[in-house]
N, C-alpha and C. Protein backbone atom coordinates (compact mmCIF):
# COMPACT_ATOMS: atom_id res chain seq x y z
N UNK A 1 -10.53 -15.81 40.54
CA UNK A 1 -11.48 -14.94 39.86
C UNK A 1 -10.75 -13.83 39.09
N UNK A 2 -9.80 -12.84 39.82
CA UNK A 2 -8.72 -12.38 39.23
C UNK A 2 -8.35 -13.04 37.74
N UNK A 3 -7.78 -14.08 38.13
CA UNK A 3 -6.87 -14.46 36.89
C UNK A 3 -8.07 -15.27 35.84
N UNK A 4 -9.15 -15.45 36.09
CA UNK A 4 -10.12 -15.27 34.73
C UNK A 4 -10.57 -14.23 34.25
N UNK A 5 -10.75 -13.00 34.62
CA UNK A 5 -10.79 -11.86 34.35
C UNK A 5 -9.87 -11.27 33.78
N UNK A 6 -8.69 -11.90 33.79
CA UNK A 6 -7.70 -11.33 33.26
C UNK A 6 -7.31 -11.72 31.75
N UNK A 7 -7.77 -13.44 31.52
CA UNK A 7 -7.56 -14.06 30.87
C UNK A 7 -8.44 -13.82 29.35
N UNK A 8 -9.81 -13.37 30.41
CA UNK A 8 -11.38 -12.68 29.45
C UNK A 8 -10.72 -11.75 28.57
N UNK A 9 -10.27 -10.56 29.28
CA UNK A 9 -9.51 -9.21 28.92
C UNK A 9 -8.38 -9.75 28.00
N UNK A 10 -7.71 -10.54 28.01
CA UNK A 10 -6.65 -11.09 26.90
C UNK A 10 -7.12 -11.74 26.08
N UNK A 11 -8.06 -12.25 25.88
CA UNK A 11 -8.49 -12.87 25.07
C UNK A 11 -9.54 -11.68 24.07
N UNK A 12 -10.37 -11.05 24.67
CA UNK A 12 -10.94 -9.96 24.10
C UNK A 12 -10.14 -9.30 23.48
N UNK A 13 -8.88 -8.81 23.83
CA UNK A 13 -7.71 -7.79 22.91
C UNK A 13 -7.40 -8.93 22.00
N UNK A 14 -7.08 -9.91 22.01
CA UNK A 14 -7.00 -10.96 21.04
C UNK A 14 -7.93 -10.53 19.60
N UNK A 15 -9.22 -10.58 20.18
CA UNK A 15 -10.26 -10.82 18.96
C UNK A 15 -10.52 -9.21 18.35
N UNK A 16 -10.51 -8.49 18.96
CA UNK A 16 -10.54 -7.14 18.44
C UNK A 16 -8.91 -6.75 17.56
N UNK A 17 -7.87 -7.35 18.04
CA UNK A 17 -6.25 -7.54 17.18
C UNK A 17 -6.88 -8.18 16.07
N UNK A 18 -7.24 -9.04 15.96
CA UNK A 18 -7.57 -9.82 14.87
C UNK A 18 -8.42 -9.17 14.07
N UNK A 19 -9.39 -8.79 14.20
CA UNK A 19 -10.69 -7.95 13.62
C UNK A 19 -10.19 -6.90 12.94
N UNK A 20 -9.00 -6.22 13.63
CA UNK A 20 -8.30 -5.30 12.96
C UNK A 20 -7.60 -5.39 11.77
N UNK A 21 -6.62 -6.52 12.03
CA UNK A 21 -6.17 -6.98 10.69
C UNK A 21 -6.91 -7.48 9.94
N UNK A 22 -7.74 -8.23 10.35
CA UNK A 22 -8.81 -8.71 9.10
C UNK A 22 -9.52 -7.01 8.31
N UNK A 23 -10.01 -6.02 9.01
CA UNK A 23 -10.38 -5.42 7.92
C UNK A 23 -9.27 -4.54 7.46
N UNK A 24 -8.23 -4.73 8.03
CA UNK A 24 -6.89 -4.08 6.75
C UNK A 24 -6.44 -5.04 5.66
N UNK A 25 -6.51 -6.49 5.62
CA UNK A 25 -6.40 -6.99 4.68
C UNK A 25 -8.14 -6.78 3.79
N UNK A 26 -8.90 -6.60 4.38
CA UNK A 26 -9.88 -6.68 3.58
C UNK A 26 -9.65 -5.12 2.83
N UNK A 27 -9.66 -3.89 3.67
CA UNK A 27 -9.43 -2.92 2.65
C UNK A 27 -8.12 -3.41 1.59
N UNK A 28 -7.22 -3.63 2.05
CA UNK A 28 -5.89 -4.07 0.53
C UNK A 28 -6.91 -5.10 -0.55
N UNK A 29 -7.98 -5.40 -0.01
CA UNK A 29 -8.55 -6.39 -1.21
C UNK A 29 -9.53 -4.99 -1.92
N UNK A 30 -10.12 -4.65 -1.37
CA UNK A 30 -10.86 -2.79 -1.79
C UNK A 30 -9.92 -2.59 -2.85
N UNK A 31 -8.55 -1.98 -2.67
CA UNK A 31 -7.32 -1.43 -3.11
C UNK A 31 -7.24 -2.21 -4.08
N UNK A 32 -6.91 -3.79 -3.89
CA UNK A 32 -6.59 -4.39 -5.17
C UNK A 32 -7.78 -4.36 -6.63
N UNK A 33 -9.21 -4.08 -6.20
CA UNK A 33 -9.88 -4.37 -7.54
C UNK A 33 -10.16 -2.80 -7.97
N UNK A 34 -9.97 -1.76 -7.13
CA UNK A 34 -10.20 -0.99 -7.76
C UNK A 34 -8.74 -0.39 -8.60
N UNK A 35 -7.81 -1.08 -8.07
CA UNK A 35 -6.88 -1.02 -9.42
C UNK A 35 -6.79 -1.76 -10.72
N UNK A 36 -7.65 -3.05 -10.21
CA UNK A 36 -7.49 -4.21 -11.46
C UNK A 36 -8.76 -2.88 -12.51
N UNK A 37 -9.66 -2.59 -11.42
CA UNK A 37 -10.55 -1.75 -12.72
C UNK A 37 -9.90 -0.50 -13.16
N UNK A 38 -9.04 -0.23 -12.98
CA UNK A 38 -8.33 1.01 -13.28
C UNK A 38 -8.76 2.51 -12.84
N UNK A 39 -9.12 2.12 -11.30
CA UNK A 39 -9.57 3.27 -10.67
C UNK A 39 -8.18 3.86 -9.11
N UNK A 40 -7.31 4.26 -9.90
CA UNK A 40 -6.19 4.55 -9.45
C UNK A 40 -6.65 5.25 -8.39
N UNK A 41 -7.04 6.52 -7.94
CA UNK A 41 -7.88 7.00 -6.88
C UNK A 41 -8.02 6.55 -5.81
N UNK A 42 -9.10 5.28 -6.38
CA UNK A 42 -10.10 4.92 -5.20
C UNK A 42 -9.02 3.97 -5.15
N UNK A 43 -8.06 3.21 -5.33
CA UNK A 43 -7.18 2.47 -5.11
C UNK A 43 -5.98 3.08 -4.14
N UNK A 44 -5.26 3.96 -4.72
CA UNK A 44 -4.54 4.79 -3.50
C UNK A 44 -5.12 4.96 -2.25
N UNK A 45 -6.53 4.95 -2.05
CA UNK A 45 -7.58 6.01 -0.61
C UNK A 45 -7.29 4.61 0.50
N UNK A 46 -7.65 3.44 -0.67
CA UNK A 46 -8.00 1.97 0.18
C UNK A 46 -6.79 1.81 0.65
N UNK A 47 -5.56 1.69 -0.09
CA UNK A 47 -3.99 1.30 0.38
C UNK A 47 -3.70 2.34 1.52
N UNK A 48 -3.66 3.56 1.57
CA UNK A 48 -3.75 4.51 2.30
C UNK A 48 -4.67 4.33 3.81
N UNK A 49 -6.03 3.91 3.57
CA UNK A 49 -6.56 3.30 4.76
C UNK A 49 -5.90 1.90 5.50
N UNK A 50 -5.61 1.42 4.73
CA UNK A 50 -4.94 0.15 4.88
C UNK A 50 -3.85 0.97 5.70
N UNK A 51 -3.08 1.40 5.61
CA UNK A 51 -1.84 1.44 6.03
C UNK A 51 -2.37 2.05 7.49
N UNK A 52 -3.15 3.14 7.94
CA UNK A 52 -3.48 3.29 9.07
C UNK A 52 -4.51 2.37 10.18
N UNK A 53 -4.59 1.37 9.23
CA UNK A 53 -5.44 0.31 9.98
C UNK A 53 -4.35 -0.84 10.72
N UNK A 54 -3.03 -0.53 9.86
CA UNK A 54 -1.97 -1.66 10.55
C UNK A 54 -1.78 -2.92 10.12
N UNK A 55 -1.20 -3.65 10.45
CA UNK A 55 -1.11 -4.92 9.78
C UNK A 55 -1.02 -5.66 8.29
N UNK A 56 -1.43 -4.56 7.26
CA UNK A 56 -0.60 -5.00 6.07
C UNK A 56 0.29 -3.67 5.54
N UNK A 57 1.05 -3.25 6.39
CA UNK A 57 1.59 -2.11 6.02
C UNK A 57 2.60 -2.10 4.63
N UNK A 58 3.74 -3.47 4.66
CA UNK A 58 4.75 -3.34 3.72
C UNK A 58 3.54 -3.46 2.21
N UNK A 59 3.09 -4.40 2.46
CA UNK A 59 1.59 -4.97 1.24
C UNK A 59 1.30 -3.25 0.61
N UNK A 60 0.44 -2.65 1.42
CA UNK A 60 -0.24 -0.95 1.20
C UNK A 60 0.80 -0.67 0.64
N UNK A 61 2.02 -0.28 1.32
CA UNK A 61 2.79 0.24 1.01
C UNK A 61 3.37 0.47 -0.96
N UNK A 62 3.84 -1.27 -1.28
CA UNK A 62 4.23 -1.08 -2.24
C UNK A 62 3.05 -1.21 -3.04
N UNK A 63 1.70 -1.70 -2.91
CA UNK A 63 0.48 -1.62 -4.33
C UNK A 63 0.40 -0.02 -3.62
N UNK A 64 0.56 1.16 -2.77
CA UNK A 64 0.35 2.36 -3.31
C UNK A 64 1.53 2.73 -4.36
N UNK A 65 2.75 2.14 -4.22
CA UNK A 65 3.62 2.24 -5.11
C UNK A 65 3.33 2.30 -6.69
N UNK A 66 2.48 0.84 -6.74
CA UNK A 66 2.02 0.28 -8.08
C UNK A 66 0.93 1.50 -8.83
N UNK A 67 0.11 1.84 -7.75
CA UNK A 67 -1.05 2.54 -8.01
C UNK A 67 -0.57 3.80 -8.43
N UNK A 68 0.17 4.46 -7.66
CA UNK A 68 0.75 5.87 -8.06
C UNK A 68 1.38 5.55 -9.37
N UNK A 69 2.19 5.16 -9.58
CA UNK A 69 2.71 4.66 -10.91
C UNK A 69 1.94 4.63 -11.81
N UNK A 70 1.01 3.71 -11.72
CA UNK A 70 0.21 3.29 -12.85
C UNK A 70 -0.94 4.54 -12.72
N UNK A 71 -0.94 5.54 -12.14
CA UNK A 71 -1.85 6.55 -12.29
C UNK A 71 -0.99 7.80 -12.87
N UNK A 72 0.24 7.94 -12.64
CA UNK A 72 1.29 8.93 -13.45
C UNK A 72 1.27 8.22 -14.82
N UNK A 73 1.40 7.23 -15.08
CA UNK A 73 1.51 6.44 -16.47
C UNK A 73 0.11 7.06 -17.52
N UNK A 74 -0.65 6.94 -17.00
CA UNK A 74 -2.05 7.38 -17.13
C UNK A 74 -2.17 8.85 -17.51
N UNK A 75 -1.44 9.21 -17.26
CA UNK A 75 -1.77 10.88 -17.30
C UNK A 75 -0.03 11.78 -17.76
N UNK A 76 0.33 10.43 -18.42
CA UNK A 76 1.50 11.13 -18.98
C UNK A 76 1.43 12.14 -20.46
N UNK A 77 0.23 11.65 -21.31
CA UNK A 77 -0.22 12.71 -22.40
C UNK A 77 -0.98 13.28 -21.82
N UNK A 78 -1.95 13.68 -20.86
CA UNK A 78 -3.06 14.94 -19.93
C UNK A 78 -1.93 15.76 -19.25
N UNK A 79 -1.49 15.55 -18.10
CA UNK A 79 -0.82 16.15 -17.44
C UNK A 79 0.49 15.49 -17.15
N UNK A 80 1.28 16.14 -17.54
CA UNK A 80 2.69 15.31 -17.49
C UNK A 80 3.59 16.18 -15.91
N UNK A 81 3.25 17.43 -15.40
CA UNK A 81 3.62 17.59 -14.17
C UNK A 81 2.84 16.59 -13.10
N UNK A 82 1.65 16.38 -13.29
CA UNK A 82 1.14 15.28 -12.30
C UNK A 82 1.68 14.09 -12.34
N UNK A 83 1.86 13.57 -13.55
CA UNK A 83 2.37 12.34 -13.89
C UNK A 83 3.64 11.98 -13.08
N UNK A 84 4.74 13.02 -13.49
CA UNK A 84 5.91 12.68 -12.95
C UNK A 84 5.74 13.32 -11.39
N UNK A 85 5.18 13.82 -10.68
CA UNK A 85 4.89 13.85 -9.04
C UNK A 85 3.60 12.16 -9.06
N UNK A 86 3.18 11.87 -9.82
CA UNK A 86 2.92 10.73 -9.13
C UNK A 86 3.46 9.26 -9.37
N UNK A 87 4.52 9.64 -10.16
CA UNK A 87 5.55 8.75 -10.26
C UNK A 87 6.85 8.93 -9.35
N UNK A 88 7.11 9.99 -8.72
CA UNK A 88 7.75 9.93 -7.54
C UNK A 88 7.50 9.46 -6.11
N UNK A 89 5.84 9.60 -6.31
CA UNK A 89 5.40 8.99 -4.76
C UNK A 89 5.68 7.42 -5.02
N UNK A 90 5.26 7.13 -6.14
CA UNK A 90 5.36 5.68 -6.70
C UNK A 90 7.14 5.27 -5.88
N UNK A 91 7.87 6.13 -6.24
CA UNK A 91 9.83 5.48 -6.23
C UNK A 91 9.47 5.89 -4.06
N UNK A 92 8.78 6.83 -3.40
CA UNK A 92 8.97 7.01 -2.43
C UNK A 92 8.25 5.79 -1.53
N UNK A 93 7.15 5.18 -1.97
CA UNK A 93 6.69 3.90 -1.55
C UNK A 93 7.75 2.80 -1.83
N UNK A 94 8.10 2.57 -2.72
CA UNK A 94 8.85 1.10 -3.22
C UNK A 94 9.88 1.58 -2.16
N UNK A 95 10.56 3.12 -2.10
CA UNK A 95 11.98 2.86 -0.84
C UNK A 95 11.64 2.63 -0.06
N UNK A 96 10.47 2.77 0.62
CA UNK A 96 9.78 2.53 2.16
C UNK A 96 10.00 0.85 2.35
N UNK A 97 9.30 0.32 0.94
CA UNK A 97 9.09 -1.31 1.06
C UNK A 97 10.44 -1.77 1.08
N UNK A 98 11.59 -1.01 0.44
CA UNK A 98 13.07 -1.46 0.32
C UNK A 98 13.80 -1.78 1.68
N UNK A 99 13.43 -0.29 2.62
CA UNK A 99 14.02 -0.35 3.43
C UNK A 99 13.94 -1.44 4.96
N UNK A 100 12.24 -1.72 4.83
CA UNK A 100 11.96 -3.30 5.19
C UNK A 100 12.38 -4.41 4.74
N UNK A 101 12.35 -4.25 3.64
CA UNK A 101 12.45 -5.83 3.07
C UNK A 101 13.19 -5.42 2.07
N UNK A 102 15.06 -5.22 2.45
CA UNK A 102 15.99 -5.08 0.95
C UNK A 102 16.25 -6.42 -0.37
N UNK A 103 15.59 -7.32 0.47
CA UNK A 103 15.78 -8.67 -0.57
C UNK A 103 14.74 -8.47 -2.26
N UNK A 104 13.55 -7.44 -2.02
CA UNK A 104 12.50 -7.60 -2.28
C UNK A 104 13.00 -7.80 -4.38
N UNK A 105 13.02 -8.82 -4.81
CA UNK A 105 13.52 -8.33 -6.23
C UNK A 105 12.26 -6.95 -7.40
N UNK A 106 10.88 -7.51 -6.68
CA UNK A 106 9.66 -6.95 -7.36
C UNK A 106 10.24 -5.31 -7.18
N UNK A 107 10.37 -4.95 -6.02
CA UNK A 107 10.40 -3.57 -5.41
C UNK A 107 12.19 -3.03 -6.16
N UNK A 108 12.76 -3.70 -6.00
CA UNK A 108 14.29 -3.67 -6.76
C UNK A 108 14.09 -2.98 -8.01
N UNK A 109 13.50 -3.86 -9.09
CA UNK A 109 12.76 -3.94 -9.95
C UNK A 109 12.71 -2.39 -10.72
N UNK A 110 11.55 -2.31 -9.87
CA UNK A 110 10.46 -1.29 -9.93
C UNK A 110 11.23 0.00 -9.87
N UNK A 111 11.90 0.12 -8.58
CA UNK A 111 12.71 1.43 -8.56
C UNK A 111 14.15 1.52 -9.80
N UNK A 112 14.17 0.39 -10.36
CA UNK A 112 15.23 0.66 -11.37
C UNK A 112 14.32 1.22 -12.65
N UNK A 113 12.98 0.88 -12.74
CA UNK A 113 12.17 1.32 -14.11
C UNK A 113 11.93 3.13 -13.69
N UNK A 114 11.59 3.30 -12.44
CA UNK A 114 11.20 4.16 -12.32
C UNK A 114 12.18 6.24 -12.93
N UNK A 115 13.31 6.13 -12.64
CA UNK A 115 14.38 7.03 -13.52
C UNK A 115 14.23 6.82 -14.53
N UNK A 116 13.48 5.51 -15.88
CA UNK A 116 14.07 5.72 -16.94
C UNK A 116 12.54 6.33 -17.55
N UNK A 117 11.44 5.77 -16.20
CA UNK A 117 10.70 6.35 -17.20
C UNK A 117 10.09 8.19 -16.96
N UNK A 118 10.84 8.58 -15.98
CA UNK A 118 10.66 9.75 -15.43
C UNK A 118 11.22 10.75 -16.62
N UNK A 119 12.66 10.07 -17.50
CA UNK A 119 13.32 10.70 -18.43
C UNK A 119 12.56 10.45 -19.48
N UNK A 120 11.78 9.90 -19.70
CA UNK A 120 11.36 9.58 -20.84
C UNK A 120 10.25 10.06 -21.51
């Protein structure tokens, strides 16, 4: 009786583990269209939730990369001090994703564009 009770309880943390990751990949899907619509914002909030929900952390990680970026890009003729602070969070995500995964060429990439366009 013990050891079905035990098995219930493992299996229950099972499905609630799972449930979890499922709605952190579902927020990174949040994240992804409100960047395809160009709502940089509400795109950062979702990657950002994502990342405290667990389970797609390196993922959050570098589309907040993308998002910050592409929201400094955005606001390089409005505000060009915002721009380049949100093009630094942009280079401080991609090192995060680097330092997991140094193979990454996308994230490689990215942090080599990022100095030229900070000078620019």
């Amino acid at each position: 009786m013990v050891l079905k009770c035990v098995f219930i309880g493992f299996i229950a943390l099972i499905s609630v583990s799972n449930a979890w990751a499922k709605s952190s990949a579902d927020t990174v899907k949040a994240g992804n269209e409100s960047y395809r619509q160009g709502r940089y914002d509400d795109a950062i909030k979702s990657y950002q939730d994502a990342l405290t929900q667990g389970g797609q952390e390196n993922v959050a990680r570098y589309n907040l990369g993308n998002a910050f970026y592409k929201k400094g890009e955005s606001l390089e003729n409005i505000d060009i001090d915002t721009a380049i602070e949100d093009i630094k969070q942009a280079n401080e995500f991609y090192t995060q994703v680097m330092r997991k995964n140094p193979f990454d060429s996308d994230v490689k990439y990215n942090l080599k564009v990022i100095p030229k366009t900070i000078e620019a």
